[in-house]
N, C-alpha and C. Protein backbone atom coordinates (compact mmCIF):
# COMPACT_ATOMS: atom_id res chain seq x y z
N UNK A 1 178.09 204.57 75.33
CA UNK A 1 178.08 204.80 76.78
C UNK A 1 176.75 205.41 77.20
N UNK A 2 176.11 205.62 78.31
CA UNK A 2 175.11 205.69 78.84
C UNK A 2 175.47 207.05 79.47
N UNK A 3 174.45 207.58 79.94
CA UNK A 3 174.47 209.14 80.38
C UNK A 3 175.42 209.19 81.89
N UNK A 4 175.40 208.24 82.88
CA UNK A 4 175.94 207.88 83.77
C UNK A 4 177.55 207.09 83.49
N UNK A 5 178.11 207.46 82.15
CA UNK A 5 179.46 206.85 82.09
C UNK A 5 179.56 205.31 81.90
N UNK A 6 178.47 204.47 82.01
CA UNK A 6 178.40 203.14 81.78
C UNK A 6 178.36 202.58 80.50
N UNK A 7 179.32 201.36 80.12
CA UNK A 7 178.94 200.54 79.11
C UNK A 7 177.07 200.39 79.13
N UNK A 8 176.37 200.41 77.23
CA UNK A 8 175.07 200.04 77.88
C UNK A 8 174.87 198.53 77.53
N UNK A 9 174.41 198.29 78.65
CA UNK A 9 174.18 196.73 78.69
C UNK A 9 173.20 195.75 77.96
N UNK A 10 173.68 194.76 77.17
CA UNK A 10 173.04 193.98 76.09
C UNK A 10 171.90 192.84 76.99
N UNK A 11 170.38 192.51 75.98
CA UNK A 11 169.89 191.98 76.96
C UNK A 11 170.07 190.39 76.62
N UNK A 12 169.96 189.78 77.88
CA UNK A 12 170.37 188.91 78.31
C UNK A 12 169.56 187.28 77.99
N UNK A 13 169.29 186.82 76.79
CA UNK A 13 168.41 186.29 76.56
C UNK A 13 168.72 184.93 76.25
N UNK A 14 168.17 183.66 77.40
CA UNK A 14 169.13 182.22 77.10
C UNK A 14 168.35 181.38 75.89
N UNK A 15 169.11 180.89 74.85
CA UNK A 15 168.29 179.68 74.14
C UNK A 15 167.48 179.14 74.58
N UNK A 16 166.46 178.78 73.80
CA UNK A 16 165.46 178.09 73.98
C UNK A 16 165.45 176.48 74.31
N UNK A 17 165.44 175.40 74.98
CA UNK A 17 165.83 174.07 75.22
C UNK A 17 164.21 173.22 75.44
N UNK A 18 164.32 173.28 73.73
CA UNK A 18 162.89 172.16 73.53
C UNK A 18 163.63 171.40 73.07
N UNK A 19 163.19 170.53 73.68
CA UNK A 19 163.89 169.13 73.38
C UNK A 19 162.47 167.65 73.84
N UNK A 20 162.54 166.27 73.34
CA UNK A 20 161.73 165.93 73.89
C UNK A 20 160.63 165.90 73.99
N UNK A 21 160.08 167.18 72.70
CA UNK A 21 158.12 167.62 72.57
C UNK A 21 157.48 166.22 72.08
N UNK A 22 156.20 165.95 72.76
CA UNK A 22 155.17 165.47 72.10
C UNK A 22 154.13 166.35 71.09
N UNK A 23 153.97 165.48 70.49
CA UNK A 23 152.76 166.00 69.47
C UNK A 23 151.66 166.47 70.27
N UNK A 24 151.58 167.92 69.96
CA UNK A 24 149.82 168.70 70.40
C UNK A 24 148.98 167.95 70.04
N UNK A 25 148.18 168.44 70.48
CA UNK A 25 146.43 168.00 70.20
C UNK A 25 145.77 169.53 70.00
N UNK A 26 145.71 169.30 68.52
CA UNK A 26 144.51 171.16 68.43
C UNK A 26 143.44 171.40 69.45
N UNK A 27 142.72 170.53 69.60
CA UNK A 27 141.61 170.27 70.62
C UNK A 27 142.28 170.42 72.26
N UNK A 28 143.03 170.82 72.56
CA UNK A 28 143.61 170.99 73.74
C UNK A 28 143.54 172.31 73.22
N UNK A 29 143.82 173.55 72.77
CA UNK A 29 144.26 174.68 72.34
C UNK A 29 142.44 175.82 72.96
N UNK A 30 142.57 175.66 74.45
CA UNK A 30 141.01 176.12 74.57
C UNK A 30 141.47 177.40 75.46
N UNK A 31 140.91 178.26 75.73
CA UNK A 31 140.77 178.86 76.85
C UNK A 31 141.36 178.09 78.64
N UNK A 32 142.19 178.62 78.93
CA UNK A 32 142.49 178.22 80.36
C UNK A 32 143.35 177.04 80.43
N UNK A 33 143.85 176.68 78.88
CA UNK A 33 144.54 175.67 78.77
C UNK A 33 145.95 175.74 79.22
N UNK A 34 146.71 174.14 79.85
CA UNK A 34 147.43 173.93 80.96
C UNK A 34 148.42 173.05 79.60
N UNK A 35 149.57 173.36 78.61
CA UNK A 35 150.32 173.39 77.69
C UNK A 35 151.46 173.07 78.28
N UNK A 36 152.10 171.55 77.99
CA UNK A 36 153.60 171.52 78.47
C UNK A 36 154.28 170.84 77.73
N UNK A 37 155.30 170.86 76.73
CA UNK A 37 156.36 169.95 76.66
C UNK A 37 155.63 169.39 75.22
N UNK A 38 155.05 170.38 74.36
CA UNK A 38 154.41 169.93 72.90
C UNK A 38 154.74 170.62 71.57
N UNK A 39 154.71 170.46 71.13
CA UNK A 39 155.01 170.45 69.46
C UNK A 39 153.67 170.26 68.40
N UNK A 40 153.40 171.79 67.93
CA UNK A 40 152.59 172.05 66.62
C UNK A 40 153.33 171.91 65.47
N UNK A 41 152.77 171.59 64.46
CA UNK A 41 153.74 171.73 62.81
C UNK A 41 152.56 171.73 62.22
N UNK A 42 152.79 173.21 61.33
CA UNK A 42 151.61 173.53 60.20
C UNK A 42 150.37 173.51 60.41
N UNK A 43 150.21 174.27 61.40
CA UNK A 43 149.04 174.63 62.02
C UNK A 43 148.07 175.85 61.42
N UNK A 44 147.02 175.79 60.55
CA UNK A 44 146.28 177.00 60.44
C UNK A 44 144.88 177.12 61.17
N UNK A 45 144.33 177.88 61.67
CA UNK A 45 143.14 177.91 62.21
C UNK A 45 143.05 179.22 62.21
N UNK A 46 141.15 179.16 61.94
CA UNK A 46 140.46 180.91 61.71
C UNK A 46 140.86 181.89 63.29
N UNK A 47 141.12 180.68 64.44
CA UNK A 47 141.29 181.59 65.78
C UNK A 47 142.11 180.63 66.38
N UNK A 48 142.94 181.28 67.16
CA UNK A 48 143.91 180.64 68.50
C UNK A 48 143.09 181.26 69.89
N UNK A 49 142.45 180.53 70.30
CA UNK A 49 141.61 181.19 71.32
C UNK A 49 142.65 180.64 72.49
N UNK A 50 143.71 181.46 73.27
CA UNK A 50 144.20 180.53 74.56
C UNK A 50 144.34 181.82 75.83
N UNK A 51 143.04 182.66 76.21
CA UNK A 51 142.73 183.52 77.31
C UNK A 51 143.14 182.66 78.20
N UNK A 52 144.05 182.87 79.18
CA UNK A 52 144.35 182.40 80.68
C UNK A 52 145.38 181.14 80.74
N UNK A 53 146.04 180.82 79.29
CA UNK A 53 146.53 180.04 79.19
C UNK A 53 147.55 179.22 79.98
N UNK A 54 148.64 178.73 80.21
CA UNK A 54 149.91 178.10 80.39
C UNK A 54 150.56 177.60 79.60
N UNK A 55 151.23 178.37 79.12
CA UNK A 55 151.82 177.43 78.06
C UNK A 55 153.58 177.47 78.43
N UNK A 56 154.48 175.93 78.92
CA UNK A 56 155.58 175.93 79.23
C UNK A 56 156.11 174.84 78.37
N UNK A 57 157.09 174.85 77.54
CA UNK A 57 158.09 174.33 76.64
C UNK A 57 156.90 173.82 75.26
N UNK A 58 156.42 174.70 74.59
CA UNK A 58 155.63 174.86 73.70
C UNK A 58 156.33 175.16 72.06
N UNK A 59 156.64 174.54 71.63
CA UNK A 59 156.49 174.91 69.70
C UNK A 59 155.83 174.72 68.65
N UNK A 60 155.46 176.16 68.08
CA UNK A 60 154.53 175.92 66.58
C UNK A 60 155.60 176.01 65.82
N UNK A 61 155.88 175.31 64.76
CA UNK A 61 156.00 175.53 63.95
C UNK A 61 155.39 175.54 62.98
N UNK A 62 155.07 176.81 62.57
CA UNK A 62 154.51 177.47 61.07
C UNK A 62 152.85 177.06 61.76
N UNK A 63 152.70 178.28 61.98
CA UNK A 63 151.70 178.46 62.47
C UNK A 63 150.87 179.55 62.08
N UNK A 64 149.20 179.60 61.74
CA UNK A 64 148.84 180.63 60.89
C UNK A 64 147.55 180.55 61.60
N UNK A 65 146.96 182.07 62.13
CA UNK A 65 145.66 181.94 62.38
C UNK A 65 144.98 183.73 62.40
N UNK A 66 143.95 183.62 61.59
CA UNK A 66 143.13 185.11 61.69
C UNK A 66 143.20 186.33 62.76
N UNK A 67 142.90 185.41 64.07
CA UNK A 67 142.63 186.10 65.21
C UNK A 67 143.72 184.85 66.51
N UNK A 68 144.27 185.60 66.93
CA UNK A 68 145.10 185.19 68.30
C UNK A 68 144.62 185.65 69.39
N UNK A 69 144.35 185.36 70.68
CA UNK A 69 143.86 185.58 71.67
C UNK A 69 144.74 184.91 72.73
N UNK A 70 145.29 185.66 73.32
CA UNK A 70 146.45 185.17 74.73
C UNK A 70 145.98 186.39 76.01
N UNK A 71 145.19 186.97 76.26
CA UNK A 71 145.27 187.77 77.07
C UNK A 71 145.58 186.96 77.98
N UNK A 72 146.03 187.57 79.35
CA UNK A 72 146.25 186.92 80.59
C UNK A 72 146.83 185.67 80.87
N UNK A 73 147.43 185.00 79.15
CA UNK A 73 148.39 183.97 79.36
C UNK A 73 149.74 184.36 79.60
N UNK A 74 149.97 182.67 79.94
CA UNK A 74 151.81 182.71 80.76
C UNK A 74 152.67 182.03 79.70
N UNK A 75 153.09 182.74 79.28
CA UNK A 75 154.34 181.70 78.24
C UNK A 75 155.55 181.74 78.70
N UNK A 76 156.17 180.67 78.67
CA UNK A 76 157.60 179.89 79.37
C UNK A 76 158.42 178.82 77.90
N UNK A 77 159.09 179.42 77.81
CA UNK A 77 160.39 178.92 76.85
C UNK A 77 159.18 178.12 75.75
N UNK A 78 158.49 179.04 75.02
CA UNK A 78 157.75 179.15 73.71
C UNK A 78 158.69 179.54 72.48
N UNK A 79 158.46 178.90 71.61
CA UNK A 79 158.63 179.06 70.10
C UNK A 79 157.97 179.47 69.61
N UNK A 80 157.21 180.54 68.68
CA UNK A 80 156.47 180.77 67.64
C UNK A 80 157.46 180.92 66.79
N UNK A 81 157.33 179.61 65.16
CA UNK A 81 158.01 179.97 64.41
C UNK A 81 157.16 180.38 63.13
N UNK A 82 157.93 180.84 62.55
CA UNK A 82 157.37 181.34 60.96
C UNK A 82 155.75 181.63 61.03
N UNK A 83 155.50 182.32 62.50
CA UNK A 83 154.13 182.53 62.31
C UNK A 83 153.52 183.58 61.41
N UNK A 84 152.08 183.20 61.21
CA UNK A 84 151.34 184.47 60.73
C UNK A 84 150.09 184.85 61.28
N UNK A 85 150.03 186.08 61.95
CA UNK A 85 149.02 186.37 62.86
C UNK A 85 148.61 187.95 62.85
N UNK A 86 147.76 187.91 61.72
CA UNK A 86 147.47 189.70 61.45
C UNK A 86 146.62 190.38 62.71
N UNK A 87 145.91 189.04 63.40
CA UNK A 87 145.60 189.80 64.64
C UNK A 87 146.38 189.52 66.55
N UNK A 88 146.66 189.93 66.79
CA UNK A 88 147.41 188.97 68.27
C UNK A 88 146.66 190.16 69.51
N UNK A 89 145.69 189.66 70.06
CA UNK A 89 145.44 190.21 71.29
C UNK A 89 146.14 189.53 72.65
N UNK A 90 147.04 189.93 73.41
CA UNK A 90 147.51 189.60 74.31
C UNK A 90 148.31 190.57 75.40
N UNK A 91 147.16 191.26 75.93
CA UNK A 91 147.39 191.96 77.36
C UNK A 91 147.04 191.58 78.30
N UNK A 92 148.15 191.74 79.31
CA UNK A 92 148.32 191.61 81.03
C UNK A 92 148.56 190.38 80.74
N UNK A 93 149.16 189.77 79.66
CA UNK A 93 150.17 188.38 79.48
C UNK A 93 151.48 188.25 79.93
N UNK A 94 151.89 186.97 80.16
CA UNK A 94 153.03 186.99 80.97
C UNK A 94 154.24 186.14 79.66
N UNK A 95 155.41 186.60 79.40
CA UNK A 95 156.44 185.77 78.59
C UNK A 95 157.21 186.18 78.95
N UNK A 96 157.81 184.75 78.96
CA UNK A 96 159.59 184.51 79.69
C UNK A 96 160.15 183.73 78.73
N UNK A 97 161.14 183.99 78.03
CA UNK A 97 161.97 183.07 77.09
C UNK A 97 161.43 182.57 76.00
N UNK A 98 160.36 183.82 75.53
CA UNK A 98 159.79 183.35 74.15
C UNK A 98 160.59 183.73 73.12
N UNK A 99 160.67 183.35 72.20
CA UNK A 99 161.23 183.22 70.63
C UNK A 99 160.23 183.20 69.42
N UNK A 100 160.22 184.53 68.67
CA UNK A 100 159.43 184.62 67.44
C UNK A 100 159.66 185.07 66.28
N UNK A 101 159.41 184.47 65.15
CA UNK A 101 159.92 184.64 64.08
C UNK A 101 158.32 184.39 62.97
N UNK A 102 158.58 185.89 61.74
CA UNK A 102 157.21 185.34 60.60
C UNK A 102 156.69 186.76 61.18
N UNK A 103 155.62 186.67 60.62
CA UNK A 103 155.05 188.63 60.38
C UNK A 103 153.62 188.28 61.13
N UNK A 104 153.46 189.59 61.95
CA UNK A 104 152.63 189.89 62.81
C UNK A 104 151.67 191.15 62.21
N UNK A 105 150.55 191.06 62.25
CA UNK A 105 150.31 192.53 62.35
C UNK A 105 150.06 193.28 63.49
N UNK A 106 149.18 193.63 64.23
CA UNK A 106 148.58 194.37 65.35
C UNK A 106 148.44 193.30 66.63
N UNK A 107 149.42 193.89 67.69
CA UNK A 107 149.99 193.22 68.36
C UNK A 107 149.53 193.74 69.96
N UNK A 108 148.68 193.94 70.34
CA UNK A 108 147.93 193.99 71.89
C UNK A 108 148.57 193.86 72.75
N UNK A 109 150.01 194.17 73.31
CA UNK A 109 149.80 193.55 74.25
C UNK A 109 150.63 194.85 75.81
N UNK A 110 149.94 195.68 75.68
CA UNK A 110 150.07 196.57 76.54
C UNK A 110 149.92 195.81 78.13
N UNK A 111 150.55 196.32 79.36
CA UNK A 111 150.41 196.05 80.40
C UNK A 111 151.01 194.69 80.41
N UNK A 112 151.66 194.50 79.52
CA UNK A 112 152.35 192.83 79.65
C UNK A 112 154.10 192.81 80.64
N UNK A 113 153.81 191.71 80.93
CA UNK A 113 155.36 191.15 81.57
C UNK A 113 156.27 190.73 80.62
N UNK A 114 157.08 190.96 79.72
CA UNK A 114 157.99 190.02 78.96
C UNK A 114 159.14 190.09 79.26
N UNK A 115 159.90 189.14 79.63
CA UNK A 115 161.52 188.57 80.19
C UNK A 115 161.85 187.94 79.14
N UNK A 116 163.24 187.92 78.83
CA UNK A 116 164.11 187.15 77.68
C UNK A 116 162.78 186.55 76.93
N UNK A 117 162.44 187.82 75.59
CA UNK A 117 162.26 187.81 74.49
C UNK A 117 162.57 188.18 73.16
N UNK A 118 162.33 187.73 72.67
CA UNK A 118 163.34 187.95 70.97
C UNK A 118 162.22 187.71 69.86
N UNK A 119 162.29 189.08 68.86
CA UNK A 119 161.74 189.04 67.68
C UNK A 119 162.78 188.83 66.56
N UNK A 120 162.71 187.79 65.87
CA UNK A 120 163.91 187.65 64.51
C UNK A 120 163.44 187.46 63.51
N UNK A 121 163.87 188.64 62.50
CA UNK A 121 163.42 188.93 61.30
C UNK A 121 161.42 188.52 61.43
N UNK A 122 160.67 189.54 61.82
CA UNK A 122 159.62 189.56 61.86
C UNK A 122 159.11 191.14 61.13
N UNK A 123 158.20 191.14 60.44
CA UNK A 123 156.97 191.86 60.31
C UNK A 123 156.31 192.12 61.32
N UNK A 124 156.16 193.68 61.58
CA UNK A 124 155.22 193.69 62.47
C UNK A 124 154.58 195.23 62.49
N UNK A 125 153.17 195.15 62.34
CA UNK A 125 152.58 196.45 61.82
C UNK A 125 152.34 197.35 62.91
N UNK A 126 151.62 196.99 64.38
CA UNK A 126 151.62 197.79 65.23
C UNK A 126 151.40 196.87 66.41
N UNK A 127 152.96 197.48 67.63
CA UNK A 127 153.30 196.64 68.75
C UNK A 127 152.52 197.65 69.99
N UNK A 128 151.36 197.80 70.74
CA UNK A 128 150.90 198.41 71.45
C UNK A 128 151.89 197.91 73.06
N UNK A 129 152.50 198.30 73.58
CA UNK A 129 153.27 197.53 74.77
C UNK A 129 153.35 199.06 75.63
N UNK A 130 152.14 199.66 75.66
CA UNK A 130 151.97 200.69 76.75
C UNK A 130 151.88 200.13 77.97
N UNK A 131 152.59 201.31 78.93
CA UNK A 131 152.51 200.20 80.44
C UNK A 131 153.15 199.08 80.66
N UNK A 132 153.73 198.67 79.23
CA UNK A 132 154.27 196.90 79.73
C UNK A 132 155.56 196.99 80.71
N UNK A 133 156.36 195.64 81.31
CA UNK A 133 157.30 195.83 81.48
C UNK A 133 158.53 195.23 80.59
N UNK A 134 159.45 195.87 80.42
CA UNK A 134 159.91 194.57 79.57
C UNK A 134 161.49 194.54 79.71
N UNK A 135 161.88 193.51 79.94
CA UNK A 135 163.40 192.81 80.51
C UNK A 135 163.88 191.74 79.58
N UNK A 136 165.16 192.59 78.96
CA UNK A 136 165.98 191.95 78.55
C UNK A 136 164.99 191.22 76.76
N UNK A 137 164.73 192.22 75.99
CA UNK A 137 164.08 192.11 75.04
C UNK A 137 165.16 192.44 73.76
N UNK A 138 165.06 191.72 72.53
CA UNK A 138 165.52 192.21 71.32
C UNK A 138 164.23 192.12 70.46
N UNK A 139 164.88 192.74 69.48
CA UNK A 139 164.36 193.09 67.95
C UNK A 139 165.82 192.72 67.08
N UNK A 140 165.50 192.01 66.66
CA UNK A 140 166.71 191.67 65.48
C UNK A 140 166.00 191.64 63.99
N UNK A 141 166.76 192.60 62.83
CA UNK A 141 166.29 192.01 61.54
C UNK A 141 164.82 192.29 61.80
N UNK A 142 164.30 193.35 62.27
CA UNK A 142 162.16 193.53 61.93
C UNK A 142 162.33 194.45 61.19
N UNK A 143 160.91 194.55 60.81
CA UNK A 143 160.88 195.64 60.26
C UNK A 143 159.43 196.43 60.62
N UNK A 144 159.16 196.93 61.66
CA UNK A 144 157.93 197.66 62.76
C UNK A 144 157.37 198.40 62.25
N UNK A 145 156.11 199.04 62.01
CA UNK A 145 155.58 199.67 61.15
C UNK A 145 155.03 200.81 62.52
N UNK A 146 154.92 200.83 63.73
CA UNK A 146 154.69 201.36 64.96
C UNK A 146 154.75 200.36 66.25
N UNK A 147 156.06 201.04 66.85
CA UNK A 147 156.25 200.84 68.34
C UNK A 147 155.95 201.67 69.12
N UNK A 148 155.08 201.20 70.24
CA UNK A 148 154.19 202.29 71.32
C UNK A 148 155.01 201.68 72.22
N UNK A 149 155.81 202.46 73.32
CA UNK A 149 156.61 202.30 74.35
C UNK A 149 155.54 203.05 75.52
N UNK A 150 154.81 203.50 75.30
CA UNK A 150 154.12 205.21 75.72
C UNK A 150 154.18 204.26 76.98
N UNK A 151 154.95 204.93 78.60
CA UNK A 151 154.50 204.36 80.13
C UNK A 151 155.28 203.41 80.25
N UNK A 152 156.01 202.74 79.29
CA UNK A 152 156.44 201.15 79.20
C UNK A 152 157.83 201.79 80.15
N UNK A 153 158.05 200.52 81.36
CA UNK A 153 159.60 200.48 81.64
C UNK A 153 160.11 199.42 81.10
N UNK A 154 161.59 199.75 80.14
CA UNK A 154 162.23 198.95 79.50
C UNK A 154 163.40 198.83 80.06
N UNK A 155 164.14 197.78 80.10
CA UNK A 155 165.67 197.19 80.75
C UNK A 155 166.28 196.38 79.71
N UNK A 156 167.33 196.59 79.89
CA UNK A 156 168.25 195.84 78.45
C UNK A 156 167.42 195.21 77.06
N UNK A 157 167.07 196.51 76.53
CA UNK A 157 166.38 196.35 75.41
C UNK A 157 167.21 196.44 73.97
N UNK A 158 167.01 196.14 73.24
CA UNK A 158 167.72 196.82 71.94
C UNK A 158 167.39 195.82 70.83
N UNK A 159 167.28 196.99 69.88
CA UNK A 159 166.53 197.05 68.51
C UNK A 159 168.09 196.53 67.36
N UNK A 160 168.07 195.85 66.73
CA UNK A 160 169.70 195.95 65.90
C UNK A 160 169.27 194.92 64.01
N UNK A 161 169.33 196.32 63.34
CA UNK A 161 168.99 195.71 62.01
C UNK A 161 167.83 196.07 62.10
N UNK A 162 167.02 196.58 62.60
CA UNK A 162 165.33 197.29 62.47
C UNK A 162 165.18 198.19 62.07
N UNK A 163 163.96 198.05 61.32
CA UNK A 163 163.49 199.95 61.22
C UNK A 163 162.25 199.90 61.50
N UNK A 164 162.24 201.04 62.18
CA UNK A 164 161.10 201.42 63.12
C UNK A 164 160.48 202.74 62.29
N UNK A 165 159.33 202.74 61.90
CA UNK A 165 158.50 203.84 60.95
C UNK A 165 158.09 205.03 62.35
N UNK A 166 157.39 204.38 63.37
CA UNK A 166 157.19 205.22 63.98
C UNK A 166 157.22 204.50 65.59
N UNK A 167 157.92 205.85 66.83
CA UNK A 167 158.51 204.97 67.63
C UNK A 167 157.47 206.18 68.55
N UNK A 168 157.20 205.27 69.79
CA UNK A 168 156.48 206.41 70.99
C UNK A 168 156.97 206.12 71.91
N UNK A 169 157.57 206.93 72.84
CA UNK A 169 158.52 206.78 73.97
C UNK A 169 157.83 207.48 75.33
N UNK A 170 156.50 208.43 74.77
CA UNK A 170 156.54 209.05 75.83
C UNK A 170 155.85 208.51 77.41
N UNK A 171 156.92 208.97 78.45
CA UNK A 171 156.41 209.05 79.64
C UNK A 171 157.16 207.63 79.42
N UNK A 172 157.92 207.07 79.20
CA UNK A 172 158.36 205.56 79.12
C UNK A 172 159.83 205.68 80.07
N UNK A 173 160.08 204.96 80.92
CA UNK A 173 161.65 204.74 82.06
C UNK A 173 162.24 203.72 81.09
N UNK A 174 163.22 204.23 80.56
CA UNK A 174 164.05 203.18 79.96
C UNK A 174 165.85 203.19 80.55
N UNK A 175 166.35 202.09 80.62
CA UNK A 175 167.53 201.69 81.16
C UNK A 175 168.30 201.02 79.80
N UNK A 176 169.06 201.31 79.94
CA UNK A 176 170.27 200.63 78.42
C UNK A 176 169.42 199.62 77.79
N UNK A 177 168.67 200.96 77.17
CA UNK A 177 168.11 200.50 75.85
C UNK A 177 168.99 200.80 74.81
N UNK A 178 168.95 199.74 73.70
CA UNK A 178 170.59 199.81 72.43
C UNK A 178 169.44 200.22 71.41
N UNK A 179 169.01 201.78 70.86
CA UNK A 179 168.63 201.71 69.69
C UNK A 179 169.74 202.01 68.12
N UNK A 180 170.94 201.72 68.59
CA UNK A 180 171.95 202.33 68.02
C UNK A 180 171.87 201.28 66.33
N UNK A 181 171.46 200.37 66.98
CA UNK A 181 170.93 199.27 65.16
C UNK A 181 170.08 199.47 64.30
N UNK A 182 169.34 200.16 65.27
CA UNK A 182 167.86 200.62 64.85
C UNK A 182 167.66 201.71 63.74
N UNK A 183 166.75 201.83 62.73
CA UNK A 183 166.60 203.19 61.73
C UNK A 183 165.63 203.63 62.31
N UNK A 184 164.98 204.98 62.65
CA UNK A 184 163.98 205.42 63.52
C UNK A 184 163.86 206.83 62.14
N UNK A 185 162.99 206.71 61.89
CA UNK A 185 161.84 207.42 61.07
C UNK A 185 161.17 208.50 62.00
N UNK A 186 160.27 208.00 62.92
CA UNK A 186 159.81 209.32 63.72
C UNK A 186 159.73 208.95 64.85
N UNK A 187 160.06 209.88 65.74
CA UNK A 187 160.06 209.47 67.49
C UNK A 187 159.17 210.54 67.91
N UNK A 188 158.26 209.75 68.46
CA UNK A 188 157.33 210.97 69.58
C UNK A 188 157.69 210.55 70.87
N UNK A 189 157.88 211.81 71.51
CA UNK A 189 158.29 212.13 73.32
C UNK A 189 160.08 211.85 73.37
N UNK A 190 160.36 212.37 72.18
CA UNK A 190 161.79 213.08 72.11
C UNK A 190 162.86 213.23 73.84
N UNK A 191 161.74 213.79 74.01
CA UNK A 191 162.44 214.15 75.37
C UNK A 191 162.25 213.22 76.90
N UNK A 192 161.82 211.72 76.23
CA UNK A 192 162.03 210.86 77.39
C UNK A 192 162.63 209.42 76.50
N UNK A 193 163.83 210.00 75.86
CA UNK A 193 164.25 209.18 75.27
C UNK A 193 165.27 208.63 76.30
N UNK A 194 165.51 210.11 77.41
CA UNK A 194 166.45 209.17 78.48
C UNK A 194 166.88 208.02 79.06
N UNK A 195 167.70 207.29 78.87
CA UNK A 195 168.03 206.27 79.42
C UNK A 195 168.24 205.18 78.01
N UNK A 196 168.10 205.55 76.89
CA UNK A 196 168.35 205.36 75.98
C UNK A 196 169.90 205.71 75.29
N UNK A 197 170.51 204.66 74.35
CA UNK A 197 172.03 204.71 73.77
C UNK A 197 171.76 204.79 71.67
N UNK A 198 172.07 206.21 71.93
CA UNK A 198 172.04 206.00 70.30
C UNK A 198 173.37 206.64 69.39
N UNK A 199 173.71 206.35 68.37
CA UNK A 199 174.90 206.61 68.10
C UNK A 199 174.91 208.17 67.38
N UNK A 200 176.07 208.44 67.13
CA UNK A 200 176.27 210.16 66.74
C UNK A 200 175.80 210.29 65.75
N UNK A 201 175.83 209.74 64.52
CA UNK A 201 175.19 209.84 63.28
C UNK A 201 173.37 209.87 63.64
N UNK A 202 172.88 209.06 64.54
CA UNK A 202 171.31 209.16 65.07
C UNK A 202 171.35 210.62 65.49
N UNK A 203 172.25 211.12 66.60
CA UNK A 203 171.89 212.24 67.06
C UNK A 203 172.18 213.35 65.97
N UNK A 204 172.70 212.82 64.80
CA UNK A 204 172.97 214.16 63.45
C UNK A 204 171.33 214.44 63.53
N UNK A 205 171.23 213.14 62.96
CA UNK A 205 170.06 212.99 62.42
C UNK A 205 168.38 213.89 63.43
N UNK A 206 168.78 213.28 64.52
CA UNK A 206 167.49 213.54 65.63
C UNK A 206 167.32 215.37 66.14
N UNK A 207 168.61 215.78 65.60
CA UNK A 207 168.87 216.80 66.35
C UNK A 207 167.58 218.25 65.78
N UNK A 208 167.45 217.77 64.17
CA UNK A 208 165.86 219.22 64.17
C UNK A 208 164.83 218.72 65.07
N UNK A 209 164.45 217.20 65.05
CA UNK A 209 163.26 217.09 65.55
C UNK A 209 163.34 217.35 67.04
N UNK A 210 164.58 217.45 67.45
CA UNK A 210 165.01 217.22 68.80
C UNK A 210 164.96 219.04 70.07
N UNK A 211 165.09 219.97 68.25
CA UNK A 211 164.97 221.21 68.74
C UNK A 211 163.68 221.85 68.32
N UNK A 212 162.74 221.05 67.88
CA UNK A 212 161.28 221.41 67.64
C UNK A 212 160.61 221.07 68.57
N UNK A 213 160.90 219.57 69.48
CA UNK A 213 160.33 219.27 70.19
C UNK A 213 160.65 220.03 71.42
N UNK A 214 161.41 220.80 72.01
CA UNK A 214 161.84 221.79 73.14
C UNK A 214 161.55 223.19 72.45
N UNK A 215 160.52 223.39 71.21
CA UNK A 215 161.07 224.70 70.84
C UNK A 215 161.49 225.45 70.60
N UNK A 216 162.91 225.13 70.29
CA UNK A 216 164.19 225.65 70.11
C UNK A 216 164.42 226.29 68.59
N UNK A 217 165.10 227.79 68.84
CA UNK A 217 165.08 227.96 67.47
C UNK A 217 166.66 228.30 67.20
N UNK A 218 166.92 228.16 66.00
CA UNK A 218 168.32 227.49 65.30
C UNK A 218 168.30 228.66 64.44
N UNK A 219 169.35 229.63 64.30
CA UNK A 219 169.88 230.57 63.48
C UNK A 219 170.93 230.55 63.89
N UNK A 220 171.98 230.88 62.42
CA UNK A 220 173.11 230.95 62.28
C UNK A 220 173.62 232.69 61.96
């Protein structure tokens, strides 16, 4: 239940409906590129350069590249499958109904828009999503090595089967967020975890760091 007596609410995220893809063209994959209704398979390249992109009913499958570059792109009912992308720069990007799966490392993408998105069973070393907004997001099966929430407003979020090494919340508005799946290792900004649902065994758990972080001292 939520601090306000409410069920907390699961986010809301519809299948993906690629159906119908033509075969990409790598050589389309440029800066400012206008992406609809295509299909990658076994794709490696030293860079994914797609600044300002569009990309709407898009799938890689198995897709591998050094350096990723999406800032200021729009993704619309995207697939990334079984990717591998130790670098992903993509802030003040826009995703709606993306789907990703395969290990990430350092992940840019603060000040972003993301609507019905889903990470499944992914690697991922560090998710920067300061400032972002984000609606109706999962984490299923990751395993996060640092989540920065720091400013982020989150709405039907939730983490389930994850572990999170290190989590940053602060100054972050969150609404029935489910970290109750989640293993959380260390949380910084303790005290704007508000609006957040975690279960009693979490709060066993949270409760020294929870009275260090207010100062609080504990004698029996």
């Amino acid at each position: 239940m939520t601090a306000d007596g409410r069920a907390c609410r699961a986010p809301q995220i519809d299948p993906l409906r690629l159906v119908g893809l033509a075969a990409g063209d790598p050589a389309e994959l440029t800066r400012n590129a206008d992406l609809e209704s295509v299909r990658y398979a076994d794709l490696t390249l030293p860079e994914l350069v797609l600044p300002g992109a569009k990309l709407d009913g898009v799938h890689f499958a198995g897709l591998v590249a050094d350096e990723t570059d999406l800032k200021g792109a729009r993704l619309s009912e995207v697939h990334l499958e079984q990717a591998n992308l130790p670098v992903v720069r993509a802030a003040r990007s826009q995703w709606r109904d993306v789907q990703v799966t395969g290990r990430l490392g350092s992940v840019e993408a603060y000040d972003t828009q993301w609507r019905s998105v889903h990470f499944v069973g992914c690697k991922l070393s560090f998710v920067n999503l300061r400032g972002a907004e984000l609606i109706d997001v999962a984490f299923t099966d990751c395993v996060i090595d640092e989540l920065d929430l720091a400013g982020a407003a989150a709405t039907r979020v939730r983490l389930n089967q994850t572990r999170v090494s290190h989590l940053n919340v602060r100054q972050a508005k969150l609404r029935d967020v489910d970290l109750r799946g989640a293993t959380l290792e260390l949380i910084e900004g303790l005290t704007d975890l508000r609006g957040a649902t975690i279960s009693s065994q979490q709060l066993t758990l949270l409760a020294p760091l929870l009275a260090d972080e207010l100062g609080l001292n504990v004698e029996d």
